[in-house]
N, C-alpha and C. Protein backbone atom coordinates (compact mmCIF):
# COMPACT_ATOMS: atom_id res chain seq x y z
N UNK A 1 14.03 -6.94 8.98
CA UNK A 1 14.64 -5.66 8.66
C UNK A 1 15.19 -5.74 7.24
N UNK A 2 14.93 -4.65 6.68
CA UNK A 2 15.37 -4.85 5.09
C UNK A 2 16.35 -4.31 5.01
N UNK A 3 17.49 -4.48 3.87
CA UNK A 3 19.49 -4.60 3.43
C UNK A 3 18.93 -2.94 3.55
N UNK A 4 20.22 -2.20 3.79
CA UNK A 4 20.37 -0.75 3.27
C UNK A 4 21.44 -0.52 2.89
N UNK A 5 21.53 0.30 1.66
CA UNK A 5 22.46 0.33 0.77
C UNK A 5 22.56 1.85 0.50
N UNK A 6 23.74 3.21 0.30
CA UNK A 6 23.89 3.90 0.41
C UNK A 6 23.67 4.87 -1.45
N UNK A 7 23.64 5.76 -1.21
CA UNK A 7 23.83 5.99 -2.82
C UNK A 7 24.67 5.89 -3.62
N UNK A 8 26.34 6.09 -3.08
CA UNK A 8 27.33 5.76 -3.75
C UNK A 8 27.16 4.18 -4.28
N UNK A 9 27.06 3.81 -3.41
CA UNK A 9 27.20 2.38 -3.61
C UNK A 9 26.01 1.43 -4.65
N UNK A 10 24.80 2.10 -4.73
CA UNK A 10 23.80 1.96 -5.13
C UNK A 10 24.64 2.61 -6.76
N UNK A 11 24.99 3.55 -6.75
CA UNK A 11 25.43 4.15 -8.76
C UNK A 11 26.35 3.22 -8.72
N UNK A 12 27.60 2.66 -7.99
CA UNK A 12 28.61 1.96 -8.29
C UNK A 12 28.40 0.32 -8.39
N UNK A 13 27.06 0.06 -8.09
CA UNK A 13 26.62 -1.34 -8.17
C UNK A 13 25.26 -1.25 -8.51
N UNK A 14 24.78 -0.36 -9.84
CA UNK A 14 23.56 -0.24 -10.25
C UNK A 14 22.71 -2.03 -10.34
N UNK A 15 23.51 -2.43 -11.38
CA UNK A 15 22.75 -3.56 -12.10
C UNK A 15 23.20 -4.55 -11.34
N UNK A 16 23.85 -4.71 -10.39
CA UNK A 16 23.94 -5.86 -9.40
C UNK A 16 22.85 -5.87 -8.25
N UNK A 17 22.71 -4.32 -8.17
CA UNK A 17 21.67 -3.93 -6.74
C UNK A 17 20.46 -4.64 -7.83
N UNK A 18 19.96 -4.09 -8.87
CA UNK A 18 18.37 -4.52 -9.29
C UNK A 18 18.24 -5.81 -9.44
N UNK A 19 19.46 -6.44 -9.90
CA UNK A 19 19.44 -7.81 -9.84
C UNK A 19 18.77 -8.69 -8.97
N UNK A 20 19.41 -8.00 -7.48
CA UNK A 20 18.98 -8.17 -5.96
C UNK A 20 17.74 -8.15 -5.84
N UNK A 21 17.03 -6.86 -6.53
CA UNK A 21 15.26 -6.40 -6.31
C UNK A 21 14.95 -7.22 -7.00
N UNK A 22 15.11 -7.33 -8.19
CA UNK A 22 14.46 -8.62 -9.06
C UNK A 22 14.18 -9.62 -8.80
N UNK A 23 15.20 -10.64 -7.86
CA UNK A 23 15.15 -11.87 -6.98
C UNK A 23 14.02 -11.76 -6.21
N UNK A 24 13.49 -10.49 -5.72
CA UNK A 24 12.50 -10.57 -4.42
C UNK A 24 13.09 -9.46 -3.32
N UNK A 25 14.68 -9.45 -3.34
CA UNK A 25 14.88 -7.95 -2.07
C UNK A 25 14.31 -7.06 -2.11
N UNK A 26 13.89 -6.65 -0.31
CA UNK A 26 13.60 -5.19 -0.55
C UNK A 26 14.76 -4.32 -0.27
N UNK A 27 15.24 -3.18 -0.60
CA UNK A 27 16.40 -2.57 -0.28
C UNK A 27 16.07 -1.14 0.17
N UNK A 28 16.48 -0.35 1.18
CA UNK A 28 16.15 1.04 1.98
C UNK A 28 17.90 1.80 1.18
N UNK A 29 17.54 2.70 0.88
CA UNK A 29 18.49 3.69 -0.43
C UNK A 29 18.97 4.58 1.37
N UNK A 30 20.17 4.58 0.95
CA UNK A 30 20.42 5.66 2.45
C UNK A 30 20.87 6.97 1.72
N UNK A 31 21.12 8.12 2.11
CA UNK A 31 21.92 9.57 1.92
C UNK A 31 22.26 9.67 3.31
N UNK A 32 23.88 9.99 3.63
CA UNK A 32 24.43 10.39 4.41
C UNK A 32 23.79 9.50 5.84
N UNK A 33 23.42 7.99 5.59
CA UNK A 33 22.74 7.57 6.44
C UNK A 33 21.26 7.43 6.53
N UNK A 34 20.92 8.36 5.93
CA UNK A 34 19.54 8.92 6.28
C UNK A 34 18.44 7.86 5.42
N UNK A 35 17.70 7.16 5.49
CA UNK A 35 16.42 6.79 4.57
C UNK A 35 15.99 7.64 4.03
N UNK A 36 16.34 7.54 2.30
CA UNK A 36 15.78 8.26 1.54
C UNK A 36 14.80 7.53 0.63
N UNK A 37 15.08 6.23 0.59
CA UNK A 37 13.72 5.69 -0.71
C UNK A 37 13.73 4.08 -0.47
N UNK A 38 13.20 2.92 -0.93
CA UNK A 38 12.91 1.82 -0.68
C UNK A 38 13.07 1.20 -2.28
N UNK A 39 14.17 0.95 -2.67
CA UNK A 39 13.91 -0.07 -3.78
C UNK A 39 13.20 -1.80 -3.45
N UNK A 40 11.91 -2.13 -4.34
CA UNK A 40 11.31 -3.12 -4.20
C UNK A 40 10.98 -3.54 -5.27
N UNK A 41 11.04 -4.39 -5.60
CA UNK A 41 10.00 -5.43 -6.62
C UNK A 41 8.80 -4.86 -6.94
N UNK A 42 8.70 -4.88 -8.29
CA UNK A 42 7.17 -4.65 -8.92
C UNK A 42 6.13 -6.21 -8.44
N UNK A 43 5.32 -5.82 -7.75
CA UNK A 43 4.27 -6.76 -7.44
C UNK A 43 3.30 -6.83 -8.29
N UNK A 44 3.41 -8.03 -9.70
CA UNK A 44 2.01 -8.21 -10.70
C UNK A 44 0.75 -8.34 -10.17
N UNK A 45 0.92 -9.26 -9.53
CA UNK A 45 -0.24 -10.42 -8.69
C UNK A 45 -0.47 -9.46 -7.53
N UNK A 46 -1.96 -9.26 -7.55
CA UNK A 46 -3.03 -8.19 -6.71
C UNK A 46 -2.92 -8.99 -5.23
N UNK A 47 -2.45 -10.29 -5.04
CA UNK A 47 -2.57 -11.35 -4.32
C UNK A 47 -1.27 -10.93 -2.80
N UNK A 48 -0.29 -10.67 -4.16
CA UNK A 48 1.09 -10.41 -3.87
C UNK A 48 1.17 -9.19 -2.93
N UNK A 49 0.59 -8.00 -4.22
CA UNK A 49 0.19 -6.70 -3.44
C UNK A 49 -0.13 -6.40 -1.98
N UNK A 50 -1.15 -7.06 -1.53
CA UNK A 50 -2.22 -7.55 -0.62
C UNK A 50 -1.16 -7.97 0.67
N UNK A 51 -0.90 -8.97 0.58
CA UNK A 51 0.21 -9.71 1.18
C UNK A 51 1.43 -8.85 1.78
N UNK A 52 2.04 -8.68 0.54
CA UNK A 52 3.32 -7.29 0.92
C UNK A 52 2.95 -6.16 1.75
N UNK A 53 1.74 -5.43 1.54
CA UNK A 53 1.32 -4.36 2.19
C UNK A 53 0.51 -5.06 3.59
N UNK A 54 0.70 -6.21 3.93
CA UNK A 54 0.14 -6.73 5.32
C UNK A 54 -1.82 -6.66 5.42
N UNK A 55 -2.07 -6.10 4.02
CA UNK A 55 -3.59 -6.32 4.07
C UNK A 55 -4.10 -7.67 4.39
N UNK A 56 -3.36 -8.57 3.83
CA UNK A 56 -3.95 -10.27 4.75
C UNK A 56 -3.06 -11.18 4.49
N UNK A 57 -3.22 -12.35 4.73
CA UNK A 57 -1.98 -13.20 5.02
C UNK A 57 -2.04 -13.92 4.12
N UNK A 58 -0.53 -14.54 3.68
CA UNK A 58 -0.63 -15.99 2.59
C UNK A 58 -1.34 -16.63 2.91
N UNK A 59 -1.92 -17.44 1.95
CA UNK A 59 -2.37 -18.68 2.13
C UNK A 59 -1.88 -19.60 2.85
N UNK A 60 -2.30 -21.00 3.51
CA UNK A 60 -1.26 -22.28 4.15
C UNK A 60 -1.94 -23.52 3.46
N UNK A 61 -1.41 -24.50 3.20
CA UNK A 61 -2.36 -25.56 3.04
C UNK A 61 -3.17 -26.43 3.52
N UNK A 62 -3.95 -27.17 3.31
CA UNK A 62 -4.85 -27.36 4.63
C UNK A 62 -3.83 -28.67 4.84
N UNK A 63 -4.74 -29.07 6.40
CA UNK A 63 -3.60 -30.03 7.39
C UNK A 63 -4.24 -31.20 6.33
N UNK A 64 -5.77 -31.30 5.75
CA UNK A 64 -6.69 -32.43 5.87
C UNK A 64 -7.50 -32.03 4.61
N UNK A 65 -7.77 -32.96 3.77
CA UNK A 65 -8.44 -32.32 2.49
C UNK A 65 -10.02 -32.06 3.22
N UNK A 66 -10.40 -31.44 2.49
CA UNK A 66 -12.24 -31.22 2.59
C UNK A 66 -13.02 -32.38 2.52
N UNK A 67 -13.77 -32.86 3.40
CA UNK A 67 -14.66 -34.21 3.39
C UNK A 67 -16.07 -33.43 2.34
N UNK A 68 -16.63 -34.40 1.55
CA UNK A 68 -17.43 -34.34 0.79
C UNK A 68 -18.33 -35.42 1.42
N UNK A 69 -19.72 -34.40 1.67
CA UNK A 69 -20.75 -35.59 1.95
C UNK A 69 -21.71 -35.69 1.10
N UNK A 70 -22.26 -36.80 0.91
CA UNK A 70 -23.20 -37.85 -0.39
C UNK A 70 -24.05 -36.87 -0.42
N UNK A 71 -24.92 -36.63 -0.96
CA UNK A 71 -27.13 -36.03 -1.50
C UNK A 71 -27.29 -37.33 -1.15
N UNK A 72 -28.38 -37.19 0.20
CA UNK A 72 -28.88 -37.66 0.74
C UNK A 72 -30.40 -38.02 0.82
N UNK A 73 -30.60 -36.96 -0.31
CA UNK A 73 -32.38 -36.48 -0.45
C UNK A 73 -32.42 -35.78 -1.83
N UNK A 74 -33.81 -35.81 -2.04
CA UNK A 74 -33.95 -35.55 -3.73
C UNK A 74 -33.79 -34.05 -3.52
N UNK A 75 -33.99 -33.10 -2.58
CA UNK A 75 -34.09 -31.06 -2.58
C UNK A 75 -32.58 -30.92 -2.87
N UNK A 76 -33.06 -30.11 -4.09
CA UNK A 76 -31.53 -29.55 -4.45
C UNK A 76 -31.10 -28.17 -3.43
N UNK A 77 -29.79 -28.06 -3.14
CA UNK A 77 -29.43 -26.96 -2.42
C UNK A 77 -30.43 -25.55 -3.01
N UNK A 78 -30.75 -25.27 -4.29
CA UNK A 78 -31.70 -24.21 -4.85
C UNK A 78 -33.00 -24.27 -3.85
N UNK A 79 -33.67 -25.65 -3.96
CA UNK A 79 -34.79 -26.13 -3.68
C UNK A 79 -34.73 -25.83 -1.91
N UNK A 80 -33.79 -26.20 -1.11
CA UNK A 80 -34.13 -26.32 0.08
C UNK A 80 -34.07 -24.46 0.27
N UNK A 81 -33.18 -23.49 -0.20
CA UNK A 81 -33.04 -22.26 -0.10
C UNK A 81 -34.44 -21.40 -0.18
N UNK A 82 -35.09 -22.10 -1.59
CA UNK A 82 -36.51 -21.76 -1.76
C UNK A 82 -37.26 -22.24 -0.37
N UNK A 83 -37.34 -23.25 -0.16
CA UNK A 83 -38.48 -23.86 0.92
C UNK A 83 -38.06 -22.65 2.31
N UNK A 84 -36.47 -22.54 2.73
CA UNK A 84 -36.13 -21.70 3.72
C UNK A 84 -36.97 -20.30 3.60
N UNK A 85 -37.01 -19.51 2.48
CA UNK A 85 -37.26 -18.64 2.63
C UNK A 85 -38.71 -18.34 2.41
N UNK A 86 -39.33 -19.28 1.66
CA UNK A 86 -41.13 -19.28 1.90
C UNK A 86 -41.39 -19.44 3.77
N UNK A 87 -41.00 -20.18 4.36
CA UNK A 87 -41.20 -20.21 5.68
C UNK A 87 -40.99 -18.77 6.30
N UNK A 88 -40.20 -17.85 6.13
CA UNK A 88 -40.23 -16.58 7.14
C UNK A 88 -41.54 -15.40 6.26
């Protein structure tokens, strides 16, 4: 649930409230209670965007790095793609 902060209080603590957004808060602006607006952070990173709006999830790191296996044979990945698709 995100802080909510009223309008008085929002003019009487302008540059302390953006301070807040700047860090990363999101803040819900009230009138008489009521939700009137959402102060948030400018999101640069399209990544960020994405993320914030629940379009997909952070990243995690993996548990286990990626195993790399040897060329085993002279067909380059090009070469075996070619041979795949002469066959159909």
């Amino acid at each position: 649930m995100r802080a909510r902060i009223g309008i008085r209080e929002l003019r009487d603590t302008l540059t302390a409230t953006i301070r807040r957004v700047r860090s990363g808060e999101t803040l819900e602006v009230t009138h008489d209670g009521v939700p009137v607006a959402v102060l948030a952070p400018v999101r640069s990173d399209r990544i960020q965007q994405l993320v914030a709006g629940g379009d997909v999830t952070a990243p995690t790191p993996l548990e286990q790095p990626l195993r790399r296996f040897p060329v085993t044979g002279e067909v380059t990945a090009s070469g075996a793609i070619e041979e795949d698709r002469a066959e159909r």
